[in-house]
Every structure is written in structure tokens, then in C-alpha cells.
PDB file of N, CA and C in Angstrom:
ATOM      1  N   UNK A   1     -24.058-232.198 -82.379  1.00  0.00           N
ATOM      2  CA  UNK A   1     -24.929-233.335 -82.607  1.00  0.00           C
ATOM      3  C   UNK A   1     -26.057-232.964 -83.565  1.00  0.00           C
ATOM      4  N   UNK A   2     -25.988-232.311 -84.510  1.00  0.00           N
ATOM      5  CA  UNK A   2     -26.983-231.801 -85.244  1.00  0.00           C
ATOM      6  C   UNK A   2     -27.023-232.240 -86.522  1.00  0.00           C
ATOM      7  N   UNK A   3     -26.019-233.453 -86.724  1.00  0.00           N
ATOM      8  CA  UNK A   3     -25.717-233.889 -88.128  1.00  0.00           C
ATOM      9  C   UNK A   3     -25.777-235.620 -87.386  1.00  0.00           C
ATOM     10  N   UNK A   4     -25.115-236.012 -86.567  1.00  0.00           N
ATOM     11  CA  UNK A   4     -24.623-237.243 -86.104  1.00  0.00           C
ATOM     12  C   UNK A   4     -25.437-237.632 -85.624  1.00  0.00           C
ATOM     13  N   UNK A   5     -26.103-239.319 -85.673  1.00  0.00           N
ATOM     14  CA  UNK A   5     -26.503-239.601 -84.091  1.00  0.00           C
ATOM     15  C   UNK A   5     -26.326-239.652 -83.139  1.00  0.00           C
ATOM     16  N   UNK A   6     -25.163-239.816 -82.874  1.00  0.00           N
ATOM     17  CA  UNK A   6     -24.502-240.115 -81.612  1.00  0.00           C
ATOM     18  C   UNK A   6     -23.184-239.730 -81.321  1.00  0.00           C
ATOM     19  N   UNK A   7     -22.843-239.384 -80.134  1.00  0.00           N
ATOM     20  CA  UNK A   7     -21.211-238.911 -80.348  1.00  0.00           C
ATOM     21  C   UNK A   7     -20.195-240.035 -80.289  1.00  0.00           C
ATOM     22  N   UNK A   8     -19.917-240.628 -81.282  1.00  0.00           N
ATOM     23  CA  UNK A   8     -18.874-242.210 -81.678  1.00  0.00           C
ATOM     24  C   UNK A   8     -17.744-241.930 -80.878  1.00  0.00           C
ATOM     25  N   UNK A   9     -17.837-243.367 -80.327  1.00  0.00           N
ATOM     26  CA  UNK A   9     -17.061-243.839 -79.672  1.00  0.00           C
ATOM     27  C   UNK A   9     -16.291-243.192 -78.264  1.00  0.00           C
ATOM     28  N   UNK A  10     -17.601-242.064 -77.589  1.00  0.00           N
ATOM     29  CA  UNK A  10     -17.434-241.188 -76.490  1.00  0.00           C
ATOM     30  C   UNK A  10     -17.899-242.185 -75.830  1.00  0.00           C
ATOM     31  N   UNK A  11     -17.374-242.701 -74.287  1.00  0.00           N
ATOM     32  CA  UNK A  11     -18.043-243.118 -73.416  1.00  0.00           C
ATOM     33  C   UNK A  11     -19.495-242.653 -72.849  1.00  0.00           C
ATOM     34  N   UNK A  12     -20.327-243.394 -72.446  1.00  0.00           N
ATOM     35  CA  UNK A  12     -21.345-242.771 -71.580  1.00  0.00           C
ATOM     36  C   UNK A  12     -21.034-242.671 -69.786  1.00  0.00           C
ATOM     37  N   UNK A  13     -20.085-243.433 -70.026  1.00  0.00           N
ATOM     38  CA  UNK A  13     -19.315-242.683 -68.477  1.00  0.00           C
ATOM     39  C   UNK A  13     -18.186-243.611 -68.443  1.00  0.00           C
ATOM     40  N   UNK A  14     -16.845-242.870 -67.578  1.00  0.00           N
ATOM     41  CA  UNK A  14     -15.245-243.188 -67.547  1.00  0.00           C
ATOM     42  C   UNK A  14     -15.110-243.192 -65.816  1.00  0.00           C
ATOM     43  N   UNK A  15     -14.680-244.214 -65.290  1.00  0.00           N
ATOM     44  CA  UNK A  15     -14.347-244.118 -63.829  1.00  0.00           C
ATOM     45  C   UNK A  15     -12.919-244.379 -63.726  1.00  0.00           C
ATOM     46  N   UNK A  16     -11.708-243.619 -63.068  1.00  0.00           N
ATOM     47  CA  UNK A  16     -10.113-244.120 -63.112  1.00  0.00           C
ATOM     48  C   UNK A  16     -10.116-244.119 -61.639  1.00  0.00           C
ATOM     49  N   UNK A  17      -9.387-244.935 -61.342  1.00  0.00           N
ATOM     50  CA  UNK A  17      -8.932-244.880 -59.630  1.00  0.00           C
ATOM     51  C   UNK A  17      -7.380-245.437 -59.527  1.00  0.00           C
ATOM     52  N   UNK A  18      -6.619-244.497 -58.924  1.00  0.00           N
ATOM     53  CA  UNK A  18      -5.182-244.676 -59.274  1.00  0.00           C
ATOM     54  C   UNK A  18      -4.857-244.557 -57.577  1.00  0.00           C
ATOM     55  N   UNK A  19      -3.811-245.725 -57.153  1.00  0.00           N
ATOM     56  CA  UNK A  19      -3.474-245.445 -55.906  1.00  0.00           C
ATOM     57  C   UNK A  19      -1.554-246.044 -55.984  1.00  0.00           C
ATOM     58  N   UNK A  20      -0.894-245.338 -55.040  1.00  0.00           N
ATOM     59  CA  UNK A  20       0.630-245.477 -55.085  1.00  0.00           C
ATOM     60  C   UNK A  20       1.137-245.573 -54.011  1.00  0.00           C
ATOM     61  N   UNK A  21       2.179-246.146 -54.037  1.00  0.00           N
ATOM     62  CA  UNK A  21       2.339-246.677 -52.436  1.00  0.00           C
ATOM     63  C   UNK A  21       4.331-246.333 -52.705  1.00  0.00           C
ATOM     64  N   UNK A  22       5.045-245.225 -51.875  1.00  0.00           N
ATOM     65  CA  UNK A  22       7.019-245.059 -51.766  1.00  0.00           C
ATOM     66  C   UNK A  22       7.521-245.898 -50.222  1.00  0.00           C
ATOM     67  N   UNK A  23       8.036-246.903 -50.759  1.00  0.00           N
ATOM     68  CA  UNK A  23       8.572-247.435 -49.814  1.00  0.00           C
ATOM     69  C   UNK A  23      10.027-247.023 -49.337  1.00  0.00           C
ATOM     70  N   UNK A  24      10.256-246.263 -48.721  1.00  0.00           N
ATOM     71  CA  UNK A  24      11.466-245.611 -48.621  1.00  0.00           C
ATOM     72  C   UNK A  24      12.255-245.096 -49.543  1.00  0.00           C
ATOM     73  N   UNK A  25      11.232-244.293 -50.407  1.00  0.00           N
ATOM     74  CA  UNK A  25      12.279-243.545 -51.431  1.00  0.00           C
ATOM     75  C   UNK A  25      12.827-244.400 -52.255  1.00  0.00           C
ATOM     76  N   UNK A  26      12.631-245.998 -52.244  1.00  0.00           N
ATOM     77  CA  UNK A  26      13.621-246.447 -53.521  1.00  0.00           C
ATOM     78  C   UNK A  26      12.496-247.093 -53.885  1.00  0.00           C
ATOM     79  N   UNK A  27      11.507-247.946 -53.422  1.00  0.00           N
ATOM     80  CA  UNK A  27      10.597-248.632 -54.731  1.00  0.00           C
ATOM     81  C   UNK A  27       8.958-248.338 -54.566  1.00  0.00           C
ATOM     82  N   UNK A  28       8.096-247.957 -55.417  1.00  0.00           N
ATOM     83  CA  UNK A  28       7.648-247.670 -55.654  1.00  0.00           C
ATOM     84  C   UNK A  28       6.502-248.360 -56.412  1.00  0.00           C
ATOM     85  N   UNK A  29       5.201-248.850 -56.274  1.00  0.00           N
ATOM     86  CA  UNK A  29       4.265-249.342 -56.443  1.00  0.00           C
ATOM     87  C   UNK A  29       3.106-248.445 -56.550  1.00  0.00           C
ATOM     88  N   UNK A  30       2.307-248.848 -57.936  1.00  0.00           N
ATOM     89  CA  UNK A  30       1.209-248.447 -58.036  1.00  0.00           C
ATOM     90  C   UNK A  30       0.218-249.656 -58.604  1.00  0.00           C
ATOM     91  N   UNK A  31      -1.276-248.853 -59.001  1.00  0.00           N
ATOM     92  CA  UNK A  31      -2.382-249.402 -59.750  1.00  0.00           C
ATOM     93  C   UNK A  31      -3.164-248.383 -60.313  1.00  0.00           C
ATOM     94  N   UNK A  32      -3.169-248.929 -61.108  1.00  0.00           N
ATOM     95  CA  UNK A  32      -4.430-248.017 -62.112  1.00  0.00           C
ATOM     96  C   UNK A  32      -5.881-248.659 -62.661  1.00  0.00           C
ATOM     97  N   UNK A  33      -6.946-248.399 -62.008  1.00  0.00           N
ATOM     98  CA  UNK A  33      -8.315-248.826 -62.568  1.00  0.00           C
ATOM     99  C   UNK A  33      -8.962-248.334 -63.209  1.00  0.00           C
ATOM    100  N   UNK A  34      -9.165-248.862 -64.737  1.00  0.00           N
ATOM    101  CA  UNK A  34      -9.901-248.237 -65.571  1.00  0.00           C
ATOM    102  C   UNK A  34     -10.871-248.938 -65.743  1.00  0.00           C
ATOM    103  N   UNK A  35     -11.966-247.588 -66.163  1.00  0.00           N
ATOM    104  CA  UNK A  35     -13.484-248.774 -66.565  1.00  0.00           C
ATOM    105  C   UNK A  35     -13.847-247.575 -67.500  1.00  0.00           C
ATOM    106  N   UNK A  36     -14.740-248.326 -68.461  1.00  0.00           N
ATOM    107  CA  UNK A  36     -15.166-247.328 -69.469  1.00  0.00           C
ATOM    108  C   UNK A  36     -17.176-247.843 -69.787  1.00  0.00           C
ATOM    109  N   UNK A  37     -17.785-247.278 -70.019  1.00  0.00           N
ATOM    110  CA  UNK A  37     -18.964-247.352 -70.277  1.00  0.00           C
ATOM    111  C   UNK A  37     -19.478-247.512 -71.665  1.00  0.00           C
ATOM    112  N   UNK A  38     -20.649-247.937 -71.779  1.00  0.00           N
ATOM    113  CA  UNK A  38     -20.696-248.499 -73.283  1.00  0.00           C
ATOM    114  C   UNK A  38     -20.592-247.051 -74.319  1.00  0.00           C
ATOM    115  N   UNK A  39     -20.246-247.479 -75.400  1.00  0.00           N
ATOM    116  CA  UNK A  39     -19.859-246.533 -76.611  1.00  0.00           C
ATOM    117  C   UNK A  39     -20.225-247.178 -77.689  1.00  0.00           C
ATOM    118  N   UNK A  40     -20.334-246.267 -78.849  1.00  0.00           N
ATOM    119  CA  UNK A  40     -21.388-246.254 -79.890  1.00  0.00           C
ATOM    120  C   UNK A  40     -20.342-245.750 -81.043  1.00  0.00           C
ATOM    121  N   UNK A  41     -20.448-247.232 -82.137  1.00  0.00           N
ATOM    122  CA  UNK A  41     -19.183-246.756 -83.208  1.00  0.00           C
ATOM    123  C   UNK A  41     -20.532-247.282 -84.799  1.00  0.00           C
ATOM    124  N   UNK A  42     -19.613-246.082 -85.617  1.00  0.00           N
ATOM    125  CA  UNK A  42     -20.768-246.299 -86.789  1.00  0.00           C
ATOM    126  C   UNK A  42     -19.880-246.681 -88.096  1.00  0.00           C
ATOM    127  N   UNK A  43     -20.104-247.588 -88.662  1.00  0.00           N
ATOM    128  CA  UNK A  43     -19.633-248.584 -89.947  1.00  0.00           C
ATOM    129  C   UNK A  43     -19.738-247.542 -91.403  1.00  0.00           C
ATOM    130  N   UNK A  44     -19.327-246.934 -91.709  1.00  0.00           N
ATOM    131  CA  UNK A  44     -19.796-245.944 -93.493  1.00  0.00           C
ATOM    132  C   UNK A  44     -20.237-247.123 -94.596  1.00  0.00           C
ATOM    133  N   UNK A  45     -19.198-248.143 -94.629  1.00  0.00           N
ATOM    134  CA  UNK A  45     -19.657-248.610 -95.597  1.00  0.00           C
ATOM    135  C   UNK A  45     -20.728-249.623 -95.381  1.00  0.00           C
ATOM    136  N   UNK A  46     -20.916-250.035 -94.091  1.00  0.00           N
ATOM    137  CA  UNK A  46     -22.553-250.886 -94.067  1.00  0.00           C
ATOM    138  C   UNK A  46     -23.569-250.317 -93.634  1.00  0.00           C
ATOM    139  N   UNK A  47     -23.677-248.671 -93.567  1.00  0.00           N
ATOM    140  CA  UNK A  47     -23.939-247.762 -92.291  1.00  0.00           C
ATOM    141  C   UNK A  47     -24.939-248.127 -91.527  1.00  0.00           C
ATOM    142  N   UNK A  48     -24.293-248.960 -90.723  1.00  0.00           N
ATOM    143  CA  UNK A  48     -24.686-249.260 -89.384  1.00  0.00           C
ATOM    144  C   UNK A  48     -23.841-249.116 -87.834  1.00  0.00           C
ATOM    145  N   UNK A  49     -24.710-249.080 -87.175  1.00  0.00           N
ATOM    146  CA  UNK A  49     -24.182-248.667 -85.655  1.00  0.00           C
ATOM    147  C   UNK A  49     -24.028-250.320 -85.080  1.00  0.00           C
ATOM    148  N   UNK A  50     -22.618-249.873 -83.868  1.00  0.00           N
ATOM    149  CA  UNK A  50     -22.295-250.994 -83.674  1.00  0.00           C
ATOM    150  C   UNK A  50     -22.232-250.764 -81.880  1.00  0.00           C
ATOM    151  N   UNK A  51     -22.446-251.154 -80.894  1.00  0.00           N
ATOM    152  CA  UNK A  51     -22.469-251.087 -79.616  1.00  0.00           C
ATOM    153  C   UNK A  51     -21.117-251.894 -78.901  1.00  0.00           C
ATOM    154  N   UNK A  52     -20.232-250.701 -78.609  1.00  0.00           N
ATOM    155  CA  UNK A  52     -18.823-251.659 -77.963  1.00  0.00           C
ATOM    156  C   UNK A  52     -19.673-251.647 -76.334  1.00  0.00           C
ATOM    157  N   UNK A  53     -19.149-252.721 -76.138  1.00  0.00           N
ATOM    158  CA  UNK A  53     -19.266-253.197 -74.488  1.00  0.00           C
ATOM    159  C   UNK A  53     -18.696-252.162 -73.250  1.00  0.00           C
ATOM    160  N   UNK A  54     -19.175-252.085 -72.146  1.00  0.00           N
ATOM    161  CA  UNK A  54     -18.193-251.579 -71.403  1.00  0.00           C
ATOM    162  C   UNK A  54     -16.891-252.702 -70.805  1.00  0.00           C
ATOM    163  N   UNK A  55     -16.100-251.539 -70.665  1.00  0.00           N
ATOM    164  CA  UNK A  55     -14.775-252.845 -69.631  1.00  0.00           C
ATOM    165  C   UNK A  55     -14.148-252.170 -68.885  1.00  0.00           C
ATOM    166  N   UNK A  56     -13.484-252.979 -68.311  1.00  0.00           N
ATOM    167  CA  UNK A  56     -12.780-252.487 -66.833  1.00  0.00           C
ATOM    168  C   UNK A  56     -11.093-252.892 -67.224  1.00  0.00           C
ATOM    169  N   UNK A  57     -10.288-252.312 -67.002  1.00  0.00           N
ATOM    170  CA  UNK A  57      -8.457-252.732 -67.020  1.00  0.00           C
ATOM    171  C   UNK A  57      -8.010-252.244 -65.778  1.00  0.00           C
ATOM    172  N   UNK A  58      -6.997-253.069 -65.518  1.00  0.00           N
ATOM    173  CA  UNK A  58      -6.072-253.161 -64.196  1.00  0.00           C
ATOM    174  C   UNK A  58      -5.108-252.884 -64.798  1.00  0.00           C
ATOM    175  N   UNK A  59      -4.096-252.209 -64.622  1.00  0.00           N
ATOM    176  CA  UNK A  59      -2.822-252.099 -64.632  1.00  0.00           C
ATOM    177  C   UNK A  59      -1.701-252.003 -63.248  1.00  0.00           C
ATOM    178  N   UNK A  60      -0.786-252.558 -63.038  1.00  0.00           N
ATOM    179  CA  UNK A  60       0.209-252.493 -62.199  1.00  0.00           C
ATOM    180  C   UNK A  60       1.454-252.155 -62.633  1.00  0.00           C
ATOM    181  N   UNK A  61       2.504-251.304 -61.587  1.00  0.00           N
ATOM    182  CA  UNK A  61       3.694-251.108 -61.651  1.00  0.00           C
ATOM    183  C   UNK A  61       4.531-250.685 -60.663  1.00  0.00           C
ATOM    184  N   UNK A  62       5.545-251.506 -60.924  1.00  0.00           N
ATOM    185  CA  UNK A  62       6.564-251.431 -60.009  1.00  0.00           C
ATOM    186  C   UNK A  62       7.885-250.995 -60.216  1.00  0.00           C
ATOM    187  N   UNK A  63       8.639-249.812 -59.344  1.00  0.00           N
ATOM    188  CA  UNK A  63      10.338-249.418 -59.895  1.00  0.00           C
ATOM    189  C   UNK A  63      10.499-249.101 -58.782  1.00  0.00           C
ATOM    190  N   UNK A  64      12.153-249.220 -58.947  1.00  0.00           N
ATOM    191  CA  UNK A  64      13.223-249.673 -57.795  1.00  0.00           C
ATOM    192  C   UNK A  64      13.863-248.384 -58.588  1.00  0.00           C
ATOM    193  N   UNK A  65      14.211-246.837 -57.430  1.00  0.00           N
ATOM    194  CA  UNK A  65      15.175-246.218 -57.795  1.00  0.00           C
ATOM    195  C   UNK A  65      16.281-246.178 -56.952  1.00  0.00           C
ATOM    196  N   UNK A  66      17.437-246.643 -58.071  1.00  0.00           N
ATOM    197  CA  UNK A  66      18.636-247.007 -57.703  1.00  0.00           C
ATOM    198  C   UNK A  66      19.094-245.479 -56.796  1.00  0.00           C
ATOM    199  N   UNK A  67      19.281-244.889 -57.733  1.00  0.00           N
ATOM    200  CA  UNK A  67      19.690-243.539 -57.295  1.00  0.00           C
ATOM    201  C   UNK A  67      18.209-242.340 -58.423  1.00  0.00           C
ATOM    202  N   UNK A  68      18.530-241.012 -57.655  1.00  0.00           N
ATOM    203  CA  UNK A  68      17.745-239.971 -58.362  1.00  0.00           C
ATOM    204  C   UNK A  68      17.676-240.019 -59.895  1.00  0.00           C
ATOM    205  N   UNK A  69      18.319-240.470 -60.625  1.00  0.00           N
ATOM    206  CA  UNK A  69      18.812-240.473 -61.510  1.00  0.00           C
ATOM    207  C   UNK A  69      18.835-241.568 -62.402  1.00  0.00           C
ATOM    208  N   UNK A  70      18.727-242.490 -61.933  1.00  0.00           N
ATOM    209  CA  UNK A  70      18.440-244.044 -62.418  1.00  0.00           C
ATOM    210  C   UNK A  70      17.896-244.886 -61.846  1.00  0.00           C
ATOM    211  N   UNK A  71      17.076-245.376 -62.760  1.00  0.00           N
ATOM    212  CA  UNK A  71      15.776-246.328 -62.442  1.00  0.00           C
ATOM    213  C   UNK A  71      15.177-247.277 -63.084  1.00  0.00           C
ATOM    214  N   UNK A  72      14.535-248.665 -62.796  1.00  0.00           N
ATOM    215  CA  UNK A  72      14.401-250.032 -63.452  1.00  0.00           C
ATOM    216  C   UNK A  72      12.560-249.838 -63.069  1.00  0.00           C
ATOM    217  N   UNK A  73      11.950-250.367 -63.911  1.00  0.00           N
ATOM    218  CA  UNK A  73       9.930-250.492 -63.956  1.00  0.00           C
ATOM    219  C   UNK A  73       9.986-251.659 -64.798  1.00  0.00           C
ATOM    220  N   UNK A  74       8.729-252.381 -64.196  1.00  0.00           N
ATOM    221  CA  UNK A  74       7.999-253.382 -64.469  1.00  0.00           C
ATOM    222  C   UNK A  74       6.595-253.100 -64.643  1.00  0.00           C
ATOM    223  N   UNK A  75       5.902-252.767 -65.972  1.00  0.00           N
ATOM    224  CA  UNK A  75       4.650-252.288 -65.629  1.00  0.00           C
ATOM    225  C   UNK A  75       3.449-253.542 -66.113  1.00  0.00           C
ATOM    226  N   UNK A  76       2.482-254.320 -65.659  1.00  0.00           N
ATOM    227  CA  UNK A  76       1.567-254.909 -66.587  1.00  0.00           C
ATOM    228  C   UNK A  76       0.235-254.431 -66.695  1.00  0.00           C
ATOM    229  N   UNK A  77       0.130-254.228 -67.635  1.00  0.00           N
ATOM    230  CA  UNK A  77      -1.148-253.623 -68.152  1.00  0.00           C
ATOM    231  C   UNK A  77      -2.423-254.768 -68.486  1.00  0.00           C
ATOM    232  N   UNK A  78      -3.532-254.479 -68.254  1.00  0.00           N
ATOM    233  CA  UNK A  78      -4.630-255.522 -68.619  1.00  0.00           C
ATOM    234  C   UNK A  78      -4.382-257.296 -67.814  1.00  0.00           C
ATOM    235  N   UNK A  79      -4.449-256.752 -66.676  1.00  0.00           N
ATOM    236  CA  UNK A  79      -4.108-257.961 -65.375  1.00  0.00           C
ATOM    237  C   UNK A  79      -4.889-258.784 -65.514  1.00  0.00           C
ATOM    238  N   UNK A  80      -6.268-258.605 -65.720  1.00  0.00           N
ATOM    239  CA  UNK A  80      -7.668-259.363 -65.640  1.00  0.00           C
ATOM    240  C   UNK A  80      -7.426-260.203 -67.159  1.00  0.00           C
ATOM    241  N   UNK A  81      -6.646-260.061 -67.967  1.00  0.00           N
ATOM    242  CA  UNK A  81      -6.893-260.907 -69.218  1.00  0.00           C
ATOM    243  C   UNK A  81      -7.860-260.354 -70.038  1.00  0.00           C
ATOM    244  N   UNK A  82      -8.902-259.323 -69.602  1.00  0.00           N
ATOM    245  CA  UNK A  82      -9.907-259.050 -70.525  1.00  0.00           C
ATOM    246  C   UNK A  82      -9.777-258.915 -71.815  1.00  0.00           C
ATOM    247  N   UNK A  83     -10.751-259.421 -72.418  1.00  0.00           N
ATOM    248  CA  UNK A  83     -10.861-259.260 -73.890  1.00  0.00           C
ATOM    249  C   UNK A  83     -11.686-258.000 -74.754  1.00  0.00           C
ATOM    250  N   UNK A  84     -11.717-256.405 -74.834  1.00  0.00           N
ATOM    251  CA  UNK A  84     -12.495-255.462 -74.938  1.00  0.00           C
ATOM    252  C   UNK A  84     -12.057-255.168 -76.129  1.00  0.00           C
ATOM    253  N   UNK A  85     -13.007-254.509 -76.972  1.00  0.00           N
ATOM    254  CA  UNK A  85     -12.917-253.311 -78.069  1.00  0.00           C
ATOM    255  C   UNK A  85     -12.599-251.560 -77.216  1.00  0.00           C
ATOM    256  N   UNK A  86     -11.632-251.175 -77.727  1.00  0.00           N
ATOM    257  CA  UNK A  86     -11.586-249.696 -77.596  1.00  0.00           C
ATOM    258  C   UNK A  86     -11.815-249.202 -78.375  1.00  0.00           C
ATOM    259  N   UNK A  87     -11.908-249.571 -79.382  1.00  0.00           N
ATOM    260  CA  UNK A  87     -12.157-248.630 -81.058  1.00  0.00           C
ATOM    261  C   UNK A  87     -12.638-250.142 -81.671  1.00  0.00           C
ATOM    262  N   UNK A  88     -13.596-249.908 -82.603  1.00  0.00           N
ATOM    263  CA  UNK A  88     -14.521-251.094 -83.289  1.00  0.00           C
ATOM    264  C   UNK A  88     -14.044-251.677 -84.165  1.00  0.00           C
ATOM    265  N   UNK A  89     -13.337-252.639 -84.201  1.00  0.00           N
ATOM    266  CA  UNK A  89     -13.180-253.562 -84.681  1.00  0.00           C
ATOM    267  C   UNK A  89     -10.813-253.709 -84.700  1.00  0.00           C
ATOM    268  N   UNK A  90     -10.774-253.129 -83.704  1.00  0.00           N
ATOM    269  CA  UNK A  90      -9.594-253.022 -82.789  1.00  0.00           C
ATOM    270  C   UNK A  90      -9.516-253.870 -81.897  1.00  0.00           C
ATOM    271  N   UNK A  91      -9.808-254.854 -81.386  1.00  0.00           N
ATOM    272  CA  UNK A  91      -9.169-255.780 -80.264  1.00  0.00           C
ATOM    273  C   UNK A  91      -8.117-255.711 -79.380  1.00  0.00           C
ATOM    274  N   UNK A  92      -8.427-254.935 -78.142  1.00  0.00           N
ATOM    275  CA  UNK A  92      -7.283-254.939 -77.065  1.00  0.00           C
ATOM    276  C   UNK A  92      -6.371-256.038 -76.522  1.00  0.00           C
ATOM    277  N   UNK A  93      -4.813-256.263 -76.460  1.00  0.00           N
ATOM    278  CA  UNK A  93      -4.231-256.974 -75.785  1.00  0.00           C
ATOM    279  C   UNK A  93      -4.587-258.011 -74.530  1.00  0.00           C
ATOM    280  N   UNK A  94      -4.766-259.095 -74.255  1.00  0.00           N
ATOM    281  CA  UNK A  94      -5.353-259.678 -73.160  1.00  0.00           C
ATOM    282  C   UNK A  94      -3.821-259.173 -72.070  1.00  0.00           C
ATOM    283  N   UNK A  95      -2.921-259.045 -72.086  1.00  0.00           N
ATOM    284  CA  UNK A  95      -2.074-258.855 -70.943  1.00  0.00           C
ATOM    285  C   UNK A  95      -0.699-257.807 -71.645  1.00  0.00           C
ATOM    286  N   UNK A  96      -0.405-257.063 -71.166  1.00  0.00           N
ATOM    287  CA  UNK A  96       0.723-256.207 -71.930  1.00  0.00           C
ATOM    288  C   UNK A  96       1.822-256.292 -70.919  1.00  0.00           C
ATOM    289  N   UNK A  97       3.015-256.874 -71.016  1.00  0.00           N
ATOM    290  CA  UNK A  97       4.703-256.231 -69.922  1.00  0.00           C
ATOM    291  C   UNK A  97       5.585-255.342 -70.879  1.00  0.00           C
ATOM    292  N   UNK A  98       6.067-254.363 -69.551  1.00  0.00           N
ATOM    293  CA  UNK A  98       6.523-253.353 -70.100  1.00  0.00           C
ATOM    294  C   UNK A  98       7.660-253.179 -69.070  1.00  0.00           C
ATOM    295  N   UNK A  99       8.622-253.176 -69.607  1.00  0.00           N
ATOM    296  CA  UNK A  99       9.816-253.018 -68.295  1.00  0.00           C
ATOM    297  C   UNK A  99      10.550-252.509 -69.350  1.00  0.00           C
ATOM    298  N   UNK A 100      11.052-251.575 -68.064  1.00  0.00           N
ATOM    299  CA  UNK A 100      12.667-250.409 -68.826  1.00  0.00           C
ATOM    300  C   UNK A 100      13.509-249.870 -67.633  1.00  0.00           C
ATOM    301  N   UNK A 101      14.181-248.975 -68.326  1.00  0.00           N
ATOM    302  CA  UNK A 101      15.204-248.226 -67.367  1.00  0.00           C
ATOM    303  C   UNK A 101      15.007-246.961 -67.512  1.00  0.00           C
ATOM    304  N   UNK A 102      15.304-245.953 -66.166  1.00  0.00           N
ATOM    305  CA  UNK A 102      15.426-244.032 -66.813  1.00  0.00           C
ATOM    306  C   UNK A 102      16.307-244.103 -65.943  1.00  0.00           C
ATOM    307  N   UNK A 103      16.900-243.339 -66.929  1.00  0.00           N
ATOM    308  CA  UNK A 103      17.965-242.206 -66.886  1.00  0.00           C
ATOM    309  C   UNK A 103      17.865-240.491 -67.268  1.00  0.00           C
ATOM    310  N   UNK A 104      18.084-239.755 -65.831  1.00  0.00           N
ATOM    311  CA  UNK A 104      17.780-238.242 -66.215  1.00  0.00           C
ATOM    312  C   UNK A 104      19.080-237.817 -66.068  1.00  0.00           C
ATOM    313  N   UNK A 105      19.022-236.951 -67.628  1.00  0.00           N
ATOM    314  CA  UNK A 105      20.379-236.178 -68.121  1.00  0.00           C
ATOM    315  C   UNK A 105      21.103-235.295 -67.323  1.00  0.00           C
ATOM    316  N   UNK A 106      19.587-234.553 -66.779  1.00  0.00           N
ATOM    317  CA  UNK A 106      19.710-233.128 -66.221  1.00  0.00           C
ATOM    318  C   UNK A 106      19.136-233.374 -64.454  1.00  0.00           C
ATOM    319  N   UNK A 107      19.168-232.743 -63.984  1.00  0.00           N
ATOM    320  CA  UNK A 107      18.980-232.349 -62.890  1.00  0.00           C
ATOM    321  C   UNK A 107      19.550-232.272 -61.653  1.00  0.00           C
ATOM    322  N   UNK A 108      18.893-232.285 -60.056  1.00  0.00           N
ATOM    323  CA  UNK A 108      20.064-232.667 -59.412  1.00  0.00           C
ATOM    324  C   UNK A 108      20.560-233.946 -58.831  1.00  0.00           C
ATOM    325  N   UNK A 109      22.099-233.820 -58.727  1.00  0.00           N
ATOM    326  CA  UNK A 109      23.269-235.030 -58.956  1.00  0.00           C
ATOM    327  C   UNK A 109      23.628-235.476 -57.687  1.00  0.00           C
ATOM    328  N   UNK A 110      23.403-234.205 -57.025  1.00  0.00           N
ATOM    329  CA  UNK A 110      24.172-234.399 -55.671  1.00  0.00           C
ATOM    330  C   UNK A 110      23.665-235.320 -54.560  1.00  0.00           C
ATOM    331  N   UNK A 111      22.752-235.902 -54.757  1.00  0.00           N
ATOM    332  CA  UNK A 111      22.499-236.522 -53.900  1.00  0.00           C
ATOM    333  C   UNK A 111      21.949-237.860 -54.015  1.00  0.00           C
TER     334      UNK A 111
END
């Protein structure tokens, strides 16, 4: 900090709270709470400082494993709809779905 004002776009504080719930080995539920604290982004060509907001994101997800080996997720990201900057003049997604399948090549089969 001996050149900069400020350290850009570092939070002044990050809180995550992640909790998961195995319902008999085949499906599987979580959440993820993010919150971020205000941050400080600087413009070169108008050089000026710009103050991103703090925000909070929810994320959820859910998978059903068929077997060890194969598996279906539903994840949504940004539940609340919020509207935040993560990087200045970047605009975050109001709601993200994400669903897929895994498949592991390797490991064990037997069961």
C-alpha cells in the first residue's frame, strides 16, 4: 500500500456459511451463503474511485446419485434475484440454473 490508495476491489470483510444435508446416500442437498463487504474500485481513465456496495448471494443445490459413479445436479445460484457489482462496472446475473450429469471414469465399481 505504499503506492495505492486502497487495496481495489478487496473486500472489507467476506462471511460464507455453507450447510449440506445426505439423504440416504442418494440425494443430496446443500446452500451456500455469501456476503461480501463494501469494496473500492479505481477508474485510470477518469481517475476516480468508485464504491461497490456490499451483497449477499444464496445459492442452492440439489443431486440424486444414481449409482457411485453417476449422477444428475440442479444448482441455482443468486436465489434472492439480487442485483450486485463484483468487479465495477460488471453486473452480476439476477438468477443463474445449472444442471448436469457426472460420470467417474475411474474408481471404485463394485458397488
Amino acid at each position: 500500500m505504499d503506492v495505492q490508495q486502497k487495496a481495489w476491489h478487496k473486500p472489507l470483510s467476506e462471511l460464507t456459511l455453507t450447510a449440506g444435508y445426505n439423504i440416504a446416500g442418494k440425494i443430496l442437498a446443500s446452500i451456500d451463503i455469501y456476503s461480501s463487504g463494501v469494496r473500492y474500485a479505481y477508474t485510470a481513465e477518469s481517475n476516480t474511485v468508485t464504491n461497490l456496495k456490499a451483497y449477499a448471494d444464496i445459492s442452492l443445490k440439489m443431486e440424486y446419485r444414481y449409482t457411485k459413479i453417476l449422477s444428475v445436479f440442479l444448482q441455482l445460484n443468486n436465489v434472492g434475484f439480487s442485483r450486485y457489482y463484483r468487479w465495477n462496472n460488471y453486473p452480476s446475473q439476477r438468477l443463474n440454473i445449472l444442471g448436469g450429469i457426472t460420470y467417474a471414469f475411474w474408481g471404485d465399481r463394485t458397488k
